[in-house]
C-alpha atoms as a PDB file:
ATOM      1  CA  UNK A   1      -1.839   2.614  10.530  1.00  0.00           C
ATOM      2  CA  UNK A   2      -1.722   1.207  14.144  1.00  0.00           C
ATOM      3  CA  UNK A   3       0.111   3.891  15.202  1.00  0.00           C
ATOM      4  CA  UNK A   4      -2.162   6.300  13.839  1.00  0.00           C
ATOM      5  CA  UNK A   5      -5.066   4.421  14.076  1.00  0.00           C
ATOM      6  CA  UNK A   6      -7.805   7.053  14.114  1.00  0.00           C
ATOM      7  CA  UNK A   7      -6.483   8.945  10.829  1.00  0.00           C
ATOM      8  CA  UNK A   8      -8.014   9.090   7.606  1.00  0.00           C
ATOM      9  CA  UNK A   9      -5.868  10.660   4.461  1.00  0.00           C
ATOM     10  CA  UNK A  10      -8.187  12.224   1.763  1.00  0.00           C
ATOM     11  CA  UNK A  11      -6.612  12.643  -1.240  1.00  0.00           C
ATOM     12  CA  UNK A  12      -7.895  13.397  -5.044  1.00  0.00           C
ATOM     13  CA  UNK A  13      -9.116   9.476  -5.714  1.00  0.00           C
ATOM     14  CA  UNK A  14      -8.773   8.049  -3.188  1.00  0.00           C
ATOM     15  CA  UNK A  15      -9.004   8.018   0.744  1.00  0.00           C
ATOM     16  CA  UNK A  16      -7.171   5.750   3.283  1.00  0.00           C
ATOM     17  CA  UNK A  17      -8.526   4.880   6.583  1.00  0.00           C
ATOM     18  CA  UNK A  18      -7.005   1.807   9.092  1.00  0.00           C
ATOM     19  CA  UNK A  19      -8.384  -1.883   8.578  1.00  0.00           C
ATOM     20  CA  UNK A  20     -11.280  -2.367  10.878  1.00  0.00           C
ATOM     21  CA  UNK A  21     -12.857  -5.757  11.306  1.00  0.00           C
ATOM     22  CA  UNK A  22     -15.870  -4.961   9.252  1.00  0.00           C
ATOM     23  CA  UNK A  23     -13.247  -4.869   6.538  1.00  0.00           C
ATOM     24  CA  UNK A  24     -12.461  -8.463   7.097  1.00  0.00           C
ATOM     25  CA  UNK A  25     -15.355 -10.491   4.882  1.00  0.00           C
ATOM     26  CA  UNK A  26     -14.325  -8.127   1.687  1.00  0.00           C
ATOM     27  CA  UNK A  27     -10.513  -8.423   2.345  1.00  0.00           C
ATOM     28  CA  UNK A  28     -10.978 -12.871   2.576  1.00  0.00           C
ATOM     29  CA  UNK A  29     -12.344 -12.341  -0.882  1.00  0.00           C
ATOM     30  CA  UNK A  30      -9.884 -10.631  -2.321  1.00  0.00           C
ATOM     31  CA  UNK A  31      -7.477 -13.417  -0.901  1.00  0.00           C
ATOM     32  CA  UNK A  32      -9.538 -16.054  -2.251  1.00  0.00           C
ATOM     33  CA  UNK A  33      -8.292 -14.891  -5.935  1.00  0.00           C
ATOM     34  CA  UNK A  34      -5.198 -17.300  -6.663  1.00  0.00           C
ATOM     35  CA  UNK A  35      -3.363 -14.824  -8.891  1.00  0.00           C
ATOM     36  CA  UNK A  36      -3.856 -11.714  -6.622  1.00  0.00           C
ATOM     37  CA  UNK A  37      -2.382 -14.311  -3.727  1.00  0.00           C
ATOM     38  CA  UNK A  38       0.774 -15.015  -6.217  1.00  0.00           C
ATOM     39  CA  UNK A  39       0.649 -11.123  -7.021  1.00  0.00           C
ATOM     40  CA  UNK A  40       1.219  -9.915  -4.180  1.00  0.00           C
ATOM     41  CA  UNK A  41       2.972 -12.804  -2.105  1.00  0.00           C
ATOM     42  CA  UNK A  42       0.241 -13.512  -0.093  1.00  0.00           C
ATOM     43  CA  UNK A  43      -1.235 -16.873   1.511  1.00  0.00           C
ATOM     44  CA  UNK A  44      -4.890 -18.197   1.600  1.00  0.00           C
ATOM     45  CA  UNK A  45      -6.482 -17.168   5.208  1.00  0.00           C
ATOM     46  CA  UNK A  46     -10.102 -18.462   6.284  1.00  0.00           C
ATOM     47  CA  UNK A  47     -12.236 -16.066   7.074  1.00  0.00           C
ATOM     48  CA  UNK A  48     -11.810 -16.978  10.689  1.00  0.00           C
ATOM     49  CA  UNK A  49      -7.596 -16.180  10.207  1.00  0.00           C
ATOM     50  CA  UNK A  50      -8.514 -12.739   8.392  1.00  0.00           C
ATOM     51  CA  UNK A  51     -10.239 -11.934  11.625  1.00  0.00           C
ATOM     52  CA  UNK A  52      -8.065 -12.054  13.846  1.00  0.00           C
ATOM     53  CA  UNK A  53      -6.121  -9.989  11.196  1.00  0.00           C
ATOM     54  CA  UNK A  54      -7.591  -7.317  11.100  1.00  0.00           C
ATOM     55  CA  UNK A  55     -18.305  -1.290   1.279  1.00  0.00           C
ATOM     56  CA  UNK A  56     -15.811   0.887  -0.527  1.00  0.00           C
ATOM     57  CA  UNK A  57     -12.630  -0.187  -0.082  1.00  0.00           C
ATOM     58  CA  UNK A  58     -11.007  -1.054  -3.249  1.00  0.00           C
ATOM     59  CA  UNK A  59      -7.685  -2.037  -1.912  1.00  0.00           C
ATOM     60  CA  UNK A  60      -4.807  -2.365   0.820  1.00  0.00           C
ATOM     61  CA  UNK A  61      -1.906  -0.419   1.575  1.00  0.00           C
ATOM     62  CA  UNK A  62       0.736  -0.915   4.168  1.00  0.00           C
ATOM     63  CA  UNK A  63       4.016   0.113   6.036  1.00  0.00           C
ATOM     64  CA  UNK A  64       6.277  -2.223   7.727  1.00  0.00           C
ATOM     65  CA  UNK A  65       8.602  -1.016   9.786  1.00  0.00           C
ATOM     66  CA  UNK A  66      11.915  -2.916  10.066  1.00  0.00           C
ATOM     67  CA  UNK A  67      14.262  -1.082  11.970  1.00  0.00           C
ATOM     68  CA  UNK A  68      14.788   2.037  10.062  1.00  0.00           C
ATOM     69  CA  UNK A  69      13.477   0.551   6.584  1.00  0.00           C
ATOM     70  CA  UNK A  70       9.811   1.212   5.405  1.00  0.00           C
ATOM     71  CA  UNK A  71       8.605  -1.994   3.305  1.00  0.00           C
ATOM     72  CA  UNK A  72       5.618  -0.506   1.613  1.00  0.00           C
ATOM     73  CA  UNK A  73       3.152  -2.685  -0.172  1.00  0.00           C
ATOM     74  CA  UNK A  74      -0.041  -2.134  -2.320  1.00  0.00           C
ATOM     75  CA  UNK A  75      -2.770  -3.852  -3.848  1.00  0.00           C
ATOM     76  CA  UNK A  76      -5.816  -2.451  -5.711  1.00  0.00           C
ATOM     77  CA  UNK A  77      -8.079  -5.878  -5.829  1.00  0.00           C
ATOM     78  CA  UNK A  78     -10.967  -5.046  -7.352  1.00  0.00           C
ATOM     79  CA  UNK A  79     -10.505  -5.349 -10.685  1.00  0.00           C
ATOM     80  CA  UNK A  80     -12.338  -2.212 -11.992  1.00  0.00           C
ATOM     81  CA  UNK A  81     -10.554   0.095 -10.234  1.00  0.00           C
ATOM     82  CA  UNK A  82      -7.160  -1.252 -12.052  1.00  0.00           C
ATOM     83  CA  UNK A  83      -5.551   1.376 -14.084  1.00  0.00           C
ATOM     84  CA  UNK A  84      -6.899   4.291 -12.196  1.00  0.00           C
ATOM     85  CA  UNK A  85      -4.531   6.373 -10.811  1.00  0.00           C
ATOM     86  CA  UNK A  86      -5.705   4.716  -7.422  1.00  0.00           C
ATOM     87  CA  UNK A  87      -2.615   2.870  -6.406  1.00  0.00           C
ATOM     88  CA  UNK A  88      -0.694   5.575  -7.466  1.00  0.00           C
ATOM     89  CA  UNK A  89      -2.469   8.197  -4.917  1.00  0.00           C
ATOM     90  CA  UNK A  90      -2.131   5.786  -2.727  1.00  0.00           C
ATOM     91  CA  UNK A  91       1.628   5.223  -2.709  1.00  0.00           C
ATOM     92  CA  UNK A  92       2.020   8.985  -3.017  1.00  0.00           C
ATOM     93  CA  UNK A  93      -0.578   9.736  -0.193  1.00  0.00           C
ATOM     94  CA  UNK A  94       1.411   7.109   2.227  1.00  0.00           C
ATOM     95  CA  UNK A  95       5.080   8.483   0.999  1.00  0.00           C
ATOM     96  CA  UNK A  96       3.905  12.018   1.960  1.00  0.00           C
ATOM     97  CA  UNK A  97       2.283  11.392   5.633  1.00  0.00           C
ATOM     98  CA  UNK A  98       5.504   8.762   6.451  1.00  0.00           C
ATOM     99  CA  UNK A  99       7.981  11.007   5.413  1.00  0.00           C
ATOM    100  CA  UNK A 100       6.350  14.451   6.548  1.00  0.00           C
ATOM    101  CA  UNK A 101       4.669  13.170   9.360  1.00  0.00           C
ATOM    102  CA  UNK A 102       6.167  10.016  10.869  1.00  0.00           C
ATOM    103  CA  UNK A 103       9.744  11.628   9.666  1.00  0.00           C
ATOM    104  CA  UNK A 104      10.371   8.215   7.816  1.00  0.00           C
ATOM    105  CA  UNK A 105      13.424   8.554   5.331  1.00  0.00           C
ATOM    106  CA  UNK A 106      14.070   4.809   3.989  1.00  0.00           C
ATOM    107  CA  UNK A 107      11.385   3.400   1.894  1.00  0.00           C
ATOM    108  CA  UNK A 108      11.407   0.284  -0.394  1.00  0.00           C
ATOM    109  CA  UNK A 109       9.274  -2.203  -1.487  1.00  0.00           C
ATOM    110  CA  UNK A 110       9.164  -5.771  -2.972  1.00  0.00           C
ATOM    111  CA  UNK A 111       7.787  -6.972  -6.071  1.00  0.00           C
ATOM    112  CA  UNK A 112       7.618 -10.397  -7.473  1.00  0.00           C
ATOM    113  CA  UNK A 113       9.362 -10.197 -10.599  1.00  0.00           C
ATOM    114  CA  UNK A 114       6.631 -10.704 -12.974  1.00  0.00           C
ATOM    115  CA  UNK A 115       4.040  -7.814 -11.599  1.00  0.00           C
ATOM    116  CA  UNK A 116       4.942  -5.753 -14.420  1.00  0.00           C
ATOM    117  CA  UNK A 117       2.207  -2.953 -13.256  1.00  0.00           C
ATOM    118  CA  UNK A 118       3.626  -2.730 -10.139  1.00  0.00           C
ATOM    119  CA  UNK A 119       7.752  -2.310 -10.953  1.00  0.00           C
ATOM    120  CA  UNK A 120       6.110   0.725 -13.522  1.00  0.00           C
ATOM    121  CA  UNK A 121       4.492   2.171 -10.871  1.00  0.00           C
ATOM    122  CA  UNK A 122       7.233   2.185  -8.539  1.00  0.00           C
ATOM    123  CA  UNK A 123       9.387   3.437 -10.850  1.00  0.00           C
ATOM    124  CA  UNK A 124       7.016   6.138 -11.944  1.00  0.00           C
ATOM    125  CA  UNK A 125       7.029   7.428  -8.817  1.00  0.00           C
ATOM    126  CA  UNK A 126      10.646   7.561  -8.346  1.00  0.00           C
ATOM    127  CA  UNK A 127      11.785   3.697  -7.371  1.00  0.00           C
ATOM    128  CA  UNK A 128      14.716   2.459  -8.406  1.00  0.00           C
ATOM    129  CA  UNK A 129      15.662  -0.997  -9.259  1.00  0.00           C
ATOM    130  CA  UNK A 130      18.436  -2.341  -5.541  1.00  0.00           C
ATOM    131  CA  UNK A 131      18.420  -5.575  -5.998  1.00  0.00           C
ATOM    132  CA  UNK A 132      16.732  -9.282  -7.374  1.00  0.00           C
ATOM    133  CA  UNK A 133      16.414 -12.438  -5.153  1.00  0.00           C
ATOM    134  CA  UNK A 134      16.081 -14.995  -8.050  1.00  0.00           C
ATOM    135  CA  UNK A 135      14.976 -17.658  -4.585  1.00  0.00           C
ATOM    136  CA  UNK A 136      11.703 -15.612  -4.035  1.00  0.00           C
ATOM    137  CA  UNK A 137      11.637 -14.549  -8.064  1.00  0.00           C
ATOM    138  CA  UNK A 138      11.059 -10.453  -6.657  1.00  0.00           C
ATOM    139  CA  UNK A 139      12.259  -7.432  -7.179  1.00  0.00           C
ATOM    140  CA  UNK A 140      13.440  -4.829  -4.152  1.00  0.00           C
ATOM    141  CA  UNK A 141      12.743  -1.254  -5.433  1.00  0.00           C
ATOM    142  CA  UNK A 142      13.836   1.835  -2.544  1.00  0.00           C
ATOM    143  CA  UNK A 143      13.817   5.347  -3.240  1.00  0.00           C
ATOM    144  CA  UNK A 144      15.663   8.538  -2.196  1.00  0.00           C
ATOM    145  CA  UNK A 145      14.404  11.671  -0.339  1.00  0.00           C
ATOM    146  CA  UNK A 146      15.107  13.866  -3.498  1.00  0.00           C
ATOM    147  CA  UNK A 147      12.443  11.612  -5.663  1.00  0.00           C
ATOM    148  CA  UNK A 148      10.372  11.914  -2.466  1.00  0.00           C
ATOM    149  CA  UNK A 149       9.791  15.480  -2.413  1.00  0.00           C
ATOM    150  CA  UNK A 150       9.564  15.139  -5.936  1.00  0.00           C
ATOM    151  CA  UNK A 151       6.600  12.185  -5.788  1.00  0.00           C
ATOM    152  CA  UNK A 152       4.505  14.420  -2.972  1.00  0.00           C
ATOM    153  CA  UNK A 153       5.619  18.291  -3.963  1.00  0.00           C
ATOM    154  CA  UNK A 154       1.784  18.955  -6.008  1.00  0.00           C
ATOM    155  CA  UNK A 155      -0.352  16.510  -3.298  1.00  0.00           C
ATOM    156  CA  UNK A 156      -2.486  17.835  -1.591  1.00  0.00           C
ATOM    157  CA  UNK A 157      -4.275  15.672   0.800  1.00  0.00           C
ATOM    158  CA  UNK A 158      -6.363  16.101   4.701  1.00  0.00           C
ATOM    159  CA  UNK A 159      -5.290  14.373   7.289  1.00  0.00           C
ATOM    160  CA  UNK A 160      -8.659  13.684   9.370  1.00  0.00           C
ATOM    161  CA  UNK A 161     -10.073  12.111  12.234  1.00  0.00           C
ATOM    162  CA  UNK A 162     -12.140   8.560  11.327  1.00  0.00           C
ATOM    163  CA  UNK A 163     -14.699   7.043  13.209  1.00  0.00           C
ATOM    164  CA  UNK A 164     -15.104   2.909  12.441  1.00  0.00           C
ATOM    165  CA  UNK A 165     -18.476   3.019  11.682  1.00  0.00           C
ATOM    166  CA  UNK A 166     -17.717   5.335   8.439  1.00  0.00           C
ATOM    167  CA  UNK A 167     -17.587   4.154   5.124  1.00  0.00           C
END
C-alpha cells in the first residue's frame, strides 16, 4: 500500500496495515518455510534482503500494478490461522478499497497449479479460470466487475489512519 501508505482497513477478522520494517524478522520466517516459498512462488531472502524489502500479523497481501492489470497475491503463513475466513477478508477487503477507492477495474491473480486452497478461494470469490502456463506449472484466475460488486456488496470495513508503531 505505498500509495496509501498511512491506511489501515478494518474489517470483521482481519485488519490490513502497510509492511513496516519491524515486520521484517516475522516475514524472513515465514520465507524460511520451503513449501510456503514453492506455495506462493517465492525465493529464500536473508534477513538482511527482507530489509531492504520492506506481533500480529498473520499474513501478506499485495497489489501489483502492471499497466492497467491488478496482480493480487495472498498468503496466510501462520499455520493456525489456515482455514479461517482470513484470506478470504482479506481478498475481499483489498477488492473493495482497489476498486471503490483506487477505481481499479482489472484484477487477476496467479496460482501455482497445485495450491488447491488458493484456486477455491479465488473462485469462491468470483475468479474465473483465463488461462495455464504449463512452463511456470500456475494458474491465472481474473475476475469481472459484476462478481466484484458481488464479492464486496455485504463488507463492511473502516478505512483508518495507522501509525507504525501500532500493532
Amino acid at each position: 500500500m505505498r500509495i496509501n501508505e498511512h491506511t489501515k482497513l478494518i474489517g470483521q477478522k482481519v485488519i490490513l496495515v502497510p509492511y513496516c520494517k519491524h515486520h521484517v524478522v516475522k516475514y524472513h520466517t515465514w520465507m524460511e518455510n520451503e513449501e510456503l516459498r514453492r506455495l506462493t512462488a517465492s525465493e529464500r531472502l536473508s534477513l538482511e534482503d527482507a530489509g531492504k524489502m520492506i506481533a500480529s500479523m498473520v499474513g501478506d497481501i499485495n497489489i501489483f500494478l502492471n499497466d492497467s492489470i491488478a496482480e493480487l497475491t495472498v498468503m496466510i503463513a501462520e499455520s493456525e490461522w489456515h482455514r479461517k475466513g482470513l484470506g478470504e477478508e482479506a481478498v475481499r477487503i483489498m477488492l473493495k478499497f482497489a476498486f471503490e477507492i483506487i477505481g481499479l477495474r482489472i484484477f487477476e491473480v496467479k496460482i501455482s497449479d497445485d495450491n488447491i486452497s488458493s484456486l477455491k478461494l479465488f473462485q469462491k470469490i468470483g475468479f474465473f479460470l483465463t488461462s495455464h502456463c504449463s512452463k511456470f506449472h500456475e494458474y491465472t484466475l481474473s475476475i469481472g466487475v459484476k462478481h466484484i460488486l458481488e464479492a464486496i456488496s455485504h463488507l463492511e470495513v473502516t478505512v483508518d489512519k495507522y501509525a507504525y508503531n501500532e500493532l
